[in-house]
PDB file of N, CA and C in Angstrom:
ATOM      1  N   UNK A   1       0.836  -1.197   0.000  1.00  0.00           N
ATOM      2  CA  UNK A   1       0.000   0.000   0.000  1.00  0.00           C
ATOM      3  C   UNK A   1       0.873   1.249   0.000  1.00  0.00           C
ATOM      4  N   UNK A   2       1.758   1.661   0.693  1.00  0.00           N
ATOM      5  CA  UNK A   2       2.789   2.236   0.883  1.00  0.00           C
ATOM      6  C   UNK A   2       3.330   2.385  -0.762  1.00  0.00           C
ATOM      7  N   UNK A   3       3.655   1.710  -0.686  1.00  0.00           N
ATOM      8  CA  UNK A   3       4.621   1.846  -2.449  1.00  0.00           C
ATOM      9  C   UNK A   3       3.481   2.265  -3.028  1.00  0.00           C
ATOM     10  N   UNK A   4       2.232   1.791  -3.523  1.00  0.00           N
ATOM     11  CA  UNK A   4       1.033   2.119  -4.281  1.00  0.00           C
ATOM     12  C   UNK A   4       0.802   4.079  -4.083  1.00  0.00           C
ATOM     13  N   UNK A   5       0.995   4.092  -3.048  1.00  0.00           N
ATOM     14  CA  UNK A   5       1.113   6.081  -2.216  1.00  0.00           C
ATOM     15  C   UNK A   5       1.880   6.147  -3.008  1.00  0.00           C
ATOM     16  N   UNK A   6       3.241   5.789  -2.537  1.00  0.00           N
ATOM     17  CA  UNK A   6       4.427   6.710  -3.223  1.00  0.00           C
ATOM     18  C   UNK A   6       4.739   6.853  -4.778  1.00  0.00           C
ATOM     19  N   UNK A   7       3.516   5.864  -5.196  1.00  0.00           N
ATOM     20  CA  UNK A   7       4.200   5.969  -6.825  1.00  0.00           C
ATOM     21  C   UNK A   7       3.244   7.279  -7.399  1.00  0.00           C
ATOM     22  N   UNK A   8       1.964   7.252  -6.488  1.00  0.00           N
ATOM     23  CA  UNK A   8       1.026   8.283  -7.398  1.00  0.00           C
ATOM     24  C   UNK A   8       1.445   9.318  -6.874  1.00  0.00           C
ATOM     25  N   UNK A   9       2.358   9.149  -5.498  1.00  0.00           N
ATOM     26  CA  UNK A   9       2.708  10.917  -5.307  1.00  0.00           C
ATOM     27  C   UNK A   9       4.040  11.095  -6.282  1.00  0.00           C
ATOM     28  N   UNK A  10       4.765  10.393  -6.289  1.00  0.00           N
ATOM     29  CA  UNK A  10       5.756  10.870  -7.572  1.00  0.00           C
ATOM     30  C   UNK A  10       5.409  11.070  -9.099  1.00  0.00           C
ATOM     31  N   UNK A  11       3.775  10.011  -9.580  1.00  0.00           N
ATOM     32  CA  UNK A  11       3.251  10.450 -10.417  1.00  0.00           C
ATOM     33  C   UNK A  11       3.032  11.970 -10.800  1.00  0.00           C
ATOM     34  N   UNK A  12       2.082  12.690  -9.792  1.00  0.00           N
ATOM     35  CA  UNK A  12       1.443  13.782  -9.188  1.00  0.00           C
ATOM     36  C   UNK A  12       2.613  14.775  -9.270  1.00  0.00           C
ATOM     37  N   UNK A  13       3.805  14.512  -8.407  1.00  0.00           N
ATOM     38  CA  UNK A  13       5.012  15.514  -8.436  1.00  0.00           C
ATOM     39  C   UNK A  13       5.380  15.999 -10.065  1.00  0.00           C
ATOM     40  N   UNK A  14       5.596  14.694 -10.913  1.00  0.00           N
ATOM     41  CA  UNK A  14       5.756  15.051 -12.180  1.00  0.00           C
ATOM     42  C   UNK A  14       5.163  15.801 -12.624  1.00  0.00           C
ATOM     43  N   UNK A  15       3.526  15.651 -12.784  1.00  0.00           N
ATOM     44  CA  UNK A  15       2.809  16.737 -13.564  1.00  0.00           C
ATOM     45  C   UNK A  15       2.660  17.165 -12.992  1.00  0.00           C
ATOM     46  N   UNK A  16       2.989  17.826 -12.042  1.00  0.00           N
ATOM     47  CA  UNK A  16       3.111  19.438 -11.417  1.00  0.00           C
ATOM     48  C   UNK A  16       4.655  19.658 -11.898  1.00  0.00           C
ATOM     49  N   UNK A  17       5.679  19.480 -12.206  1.00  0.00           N
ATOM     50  CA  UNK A  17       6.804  19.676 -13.061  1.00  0.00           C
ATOM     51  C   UNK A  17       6.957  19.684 -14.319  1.00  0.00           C
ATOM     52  N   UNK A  18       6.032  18.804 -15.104  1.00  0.00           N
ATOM     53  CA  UNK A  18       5.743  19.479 -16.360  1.00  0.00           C
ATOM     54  C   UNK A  18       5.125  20.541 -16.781  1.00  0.00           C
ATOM     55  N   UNK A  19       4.110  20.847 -16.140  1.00  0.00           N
ATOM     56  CA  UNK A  19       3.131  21.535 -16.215  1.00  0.00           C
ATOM     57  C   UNK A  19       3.967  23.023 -15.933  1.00  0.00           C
ATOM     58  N   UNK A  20       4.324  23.049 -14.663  1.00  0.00           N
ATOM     59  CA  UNK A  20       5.037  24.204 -14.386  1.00  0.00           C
ATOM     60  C   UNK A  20       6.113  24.580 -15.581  1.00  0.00           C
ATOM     61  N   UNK A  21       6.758  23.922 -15.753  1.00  0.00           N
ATOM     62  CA  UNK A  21       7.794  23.537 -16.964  1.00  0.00           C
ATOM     63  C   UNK A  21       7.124  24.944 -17.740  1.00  0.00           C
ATOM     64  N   UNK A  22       5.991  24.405 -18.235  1.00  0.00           N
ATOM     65  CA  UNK A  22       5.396  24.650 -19.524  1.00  0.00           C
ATOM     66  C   UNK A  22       5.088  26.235 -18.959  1.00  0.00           C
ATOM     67  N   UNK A  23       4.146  26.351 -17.941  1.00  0.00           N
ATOM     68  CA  UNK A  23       3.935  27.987 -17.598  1.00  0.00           C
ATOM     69  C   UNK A  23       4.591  28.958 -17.319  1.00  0.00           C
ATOM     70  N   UNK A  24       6.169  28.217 -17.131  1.00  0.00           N
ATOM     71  CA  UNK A  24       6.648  29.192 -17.251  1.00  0.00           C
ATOM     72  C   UNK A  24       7.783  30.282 -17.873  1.00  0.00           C
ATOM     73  N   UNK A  25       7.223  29.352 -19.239  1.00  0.00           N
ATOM     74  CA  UNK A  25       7.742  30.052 -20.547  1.00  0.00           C
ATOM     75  C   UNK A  25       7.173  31.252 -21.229  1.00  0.00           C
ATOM     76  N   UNK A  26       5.864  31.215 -20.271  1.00  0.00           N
ATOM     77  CA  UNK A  26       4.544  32.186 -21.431  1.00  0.00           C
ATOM     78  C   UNK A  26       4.541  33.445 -19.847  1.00  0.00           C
ATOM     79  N   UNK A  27       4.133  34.068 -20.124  1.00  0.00           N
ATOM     80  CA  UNK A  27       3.523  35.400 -19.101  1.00  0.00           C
ATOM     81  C   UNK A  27       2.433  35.116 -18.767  1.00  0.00           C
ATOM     82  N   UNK A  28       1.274  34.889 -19.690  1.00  0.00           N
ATOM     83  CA  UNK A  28       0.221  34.435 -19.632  1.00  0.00           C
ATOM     84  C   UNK A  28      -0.132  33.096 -19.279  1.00  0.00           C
ATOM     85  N   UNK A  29      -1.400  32.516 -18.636  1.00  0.00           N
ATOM     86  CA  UNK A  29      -1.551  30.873 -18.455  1.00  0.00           C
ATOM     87  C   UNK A  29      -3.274  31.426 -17.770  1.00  0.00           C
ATOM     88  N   UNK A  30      -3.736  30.829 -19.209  1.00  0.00           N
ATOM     89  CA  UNK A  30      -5.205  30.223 -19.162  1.00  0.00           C
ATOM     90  C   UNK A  30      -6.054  29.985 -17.771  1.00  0.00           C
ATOM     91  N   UNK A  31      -6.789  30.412 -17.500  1.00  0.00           N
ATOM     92  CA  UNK A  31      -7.826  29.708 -16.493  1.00  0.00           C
ATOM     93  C   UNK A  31      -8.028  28.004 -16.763  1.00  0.00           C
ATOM     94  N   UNK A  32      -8.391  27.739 -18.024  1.00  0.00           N
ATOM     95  CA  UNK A  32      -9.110  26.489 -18.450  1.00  0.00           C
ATOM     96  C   UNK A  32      -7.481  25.816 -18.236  1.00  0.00           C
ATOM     97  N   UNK A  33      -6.461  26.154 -18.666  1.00  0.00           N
ATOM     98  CA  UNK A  33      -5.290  25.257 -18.334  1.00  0.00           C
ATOM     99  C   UNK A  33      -4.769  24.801 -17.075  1.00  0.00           C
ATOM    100  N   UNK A  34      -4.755  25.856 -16.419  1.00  0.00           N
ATOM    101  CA  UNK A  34      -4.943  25.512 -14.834  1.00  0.00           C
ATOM    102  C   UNK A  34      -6.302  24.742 -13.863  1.00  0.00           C
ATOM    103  N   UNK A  35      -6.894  24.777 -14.940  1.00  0.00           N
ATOM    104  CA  UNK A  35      -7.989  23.759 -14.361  1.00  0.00           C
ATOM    105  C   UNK A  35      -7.920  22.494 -15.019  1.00  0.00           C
ATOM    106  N   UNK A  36      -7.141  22.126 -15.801  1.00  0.00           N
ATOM    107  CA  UNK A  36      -6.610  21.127 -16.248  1.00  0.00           C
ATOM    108  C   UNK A  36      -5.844  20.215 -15.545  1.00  0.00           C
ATOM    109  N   UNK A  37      -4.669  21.252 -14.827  1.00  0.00           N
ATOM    110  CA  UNK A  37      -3.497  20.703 -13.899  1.00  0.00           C
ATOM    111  C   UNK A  37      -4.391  20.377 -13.232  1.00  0.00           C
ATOM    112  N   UNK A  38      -5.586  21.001 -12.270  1.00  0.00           N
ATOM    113  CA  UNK A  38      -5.621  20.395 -10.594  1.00  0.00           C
ATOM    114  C   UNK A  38      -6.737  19.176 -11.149  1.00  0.00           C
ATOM    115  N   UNK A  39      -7.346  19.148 -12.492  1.00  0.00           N
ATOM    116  CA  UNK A  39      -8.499  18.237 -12.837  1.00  0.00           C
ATOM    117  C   UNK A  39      -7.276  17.073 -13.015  1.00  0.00           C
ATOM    118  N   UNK A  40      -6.223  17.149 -13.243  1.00  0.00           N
ATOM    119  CA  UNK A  40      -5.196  15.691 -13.455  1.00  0.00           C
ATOM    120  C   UNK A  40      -4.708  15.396 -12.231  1.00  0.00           C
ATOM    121  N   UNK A  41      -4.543  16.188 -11.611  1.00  0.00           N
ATOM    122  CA  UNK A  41      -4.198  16.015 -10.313  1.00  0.00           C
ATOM    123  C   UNK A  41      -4.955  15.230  -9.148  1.00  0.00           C
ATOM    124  N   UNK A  42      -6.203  15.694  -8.783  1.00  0.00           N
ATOM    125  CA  UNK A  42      -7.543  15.065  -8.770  1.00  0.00           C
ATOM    126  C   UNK A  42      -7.589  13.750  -8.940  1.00  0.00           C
ATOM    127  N   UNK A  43      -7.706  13.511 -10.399  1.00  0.00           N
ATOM    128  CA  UNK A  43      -8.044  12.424 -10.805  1.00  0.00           C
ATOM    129  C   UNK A  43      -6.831  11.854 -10.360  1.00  0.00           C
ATOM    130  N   UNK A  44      -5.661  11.952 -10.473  1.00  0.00           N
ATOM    131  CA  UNK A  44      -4.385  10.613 -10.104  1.00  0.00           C
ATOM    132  C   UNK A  44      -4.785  10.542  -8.092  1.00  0.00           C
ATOM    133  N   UNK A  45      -4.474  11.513  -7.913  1.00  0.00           N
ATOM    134  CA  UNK A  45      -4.927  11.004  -6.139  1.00  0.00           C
ATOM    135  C   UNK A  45      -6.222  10.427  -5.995  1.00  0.00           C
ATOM    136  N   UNK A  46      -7.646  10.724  -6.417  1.00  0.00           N
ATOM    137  CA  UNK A  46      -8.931   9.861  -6.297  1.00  0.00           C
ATOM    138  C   UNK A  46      -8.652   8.831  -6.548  1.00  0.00           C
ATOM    139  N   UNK A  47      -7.881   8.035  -7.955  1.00  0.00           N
ATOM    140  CA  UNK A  47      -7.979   6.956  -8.241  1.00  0.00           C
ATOM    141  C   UNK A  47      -7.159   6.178  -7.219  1.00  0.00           C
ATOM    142  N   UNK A  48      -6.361   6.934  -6.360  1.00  0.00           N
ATOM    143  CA  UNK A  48      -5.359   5.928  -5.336  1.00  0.00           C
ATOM    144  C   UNK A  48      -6.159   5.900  -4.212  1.00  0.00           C
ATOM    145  N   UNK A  49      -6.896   6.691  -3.987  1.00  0.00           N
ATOM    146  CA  UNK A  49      -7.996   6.442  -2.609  1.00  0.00           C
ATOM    147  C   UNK A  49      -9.227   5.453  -2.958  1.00  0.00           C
ATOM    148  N   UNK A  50      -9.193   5.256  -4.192  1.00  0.00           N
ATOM    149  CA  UNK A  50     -10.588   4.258  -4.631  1.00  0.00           C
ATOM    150  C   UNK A  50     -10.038   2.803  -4.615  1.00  0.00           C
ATOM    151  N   UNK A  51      -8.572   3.200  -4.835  1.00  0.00           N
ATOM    152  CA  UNK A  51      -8.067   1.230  -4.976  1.00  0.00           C
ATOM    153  C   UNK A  51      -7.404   1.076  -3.737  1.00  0.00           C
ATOM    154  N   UNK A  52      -7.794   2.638  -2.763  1.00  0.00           N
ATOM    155  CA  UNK A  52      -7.228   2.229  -1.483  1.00  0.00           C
ATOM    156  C   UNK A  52      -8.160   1.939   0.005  1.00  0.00           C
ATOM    157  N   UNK A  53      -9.319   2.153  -0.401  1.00  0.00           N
ATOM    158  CA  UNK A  53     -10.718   1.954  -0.162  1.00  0.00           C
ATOM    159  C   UNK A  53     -11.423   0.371  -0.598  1.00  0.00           C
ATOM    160  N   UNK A  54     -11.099   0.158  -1.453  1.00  0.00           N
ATOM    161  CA  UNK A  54     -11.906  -1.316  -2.475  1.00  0.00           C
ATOM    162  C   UNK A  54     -11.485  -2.444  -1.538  1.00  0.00           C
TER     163      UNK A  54
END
């Protein structure tokens, strides 16, 4: 269970490092794009509380 945590939080770490990556080349960054990041984000931690729940 432990390892199952740590892989979606290093998942999670990544795309918050790509993502950032990416914003902060531009000045500008979308509403709808940033609701993108925390909607991926979201979804990778829910899915580890649902197979950590089952």
């Amino acid at each position: 269970m432990i390892d199952t945590k740590d892989s979606v939080i290093t998942e999670a770490l990544a795309v918050i490092d790509k993502a950032l990556a990416e914003m902060l080349k531009r000045e500008l960054v979308s509403a709808v794009e940033v609701g993108d990041l925390l909607l991926d984000l979201r979804s990778l931690l829910s899915a580890n509380v649902a197979t950590t729940d089952a």
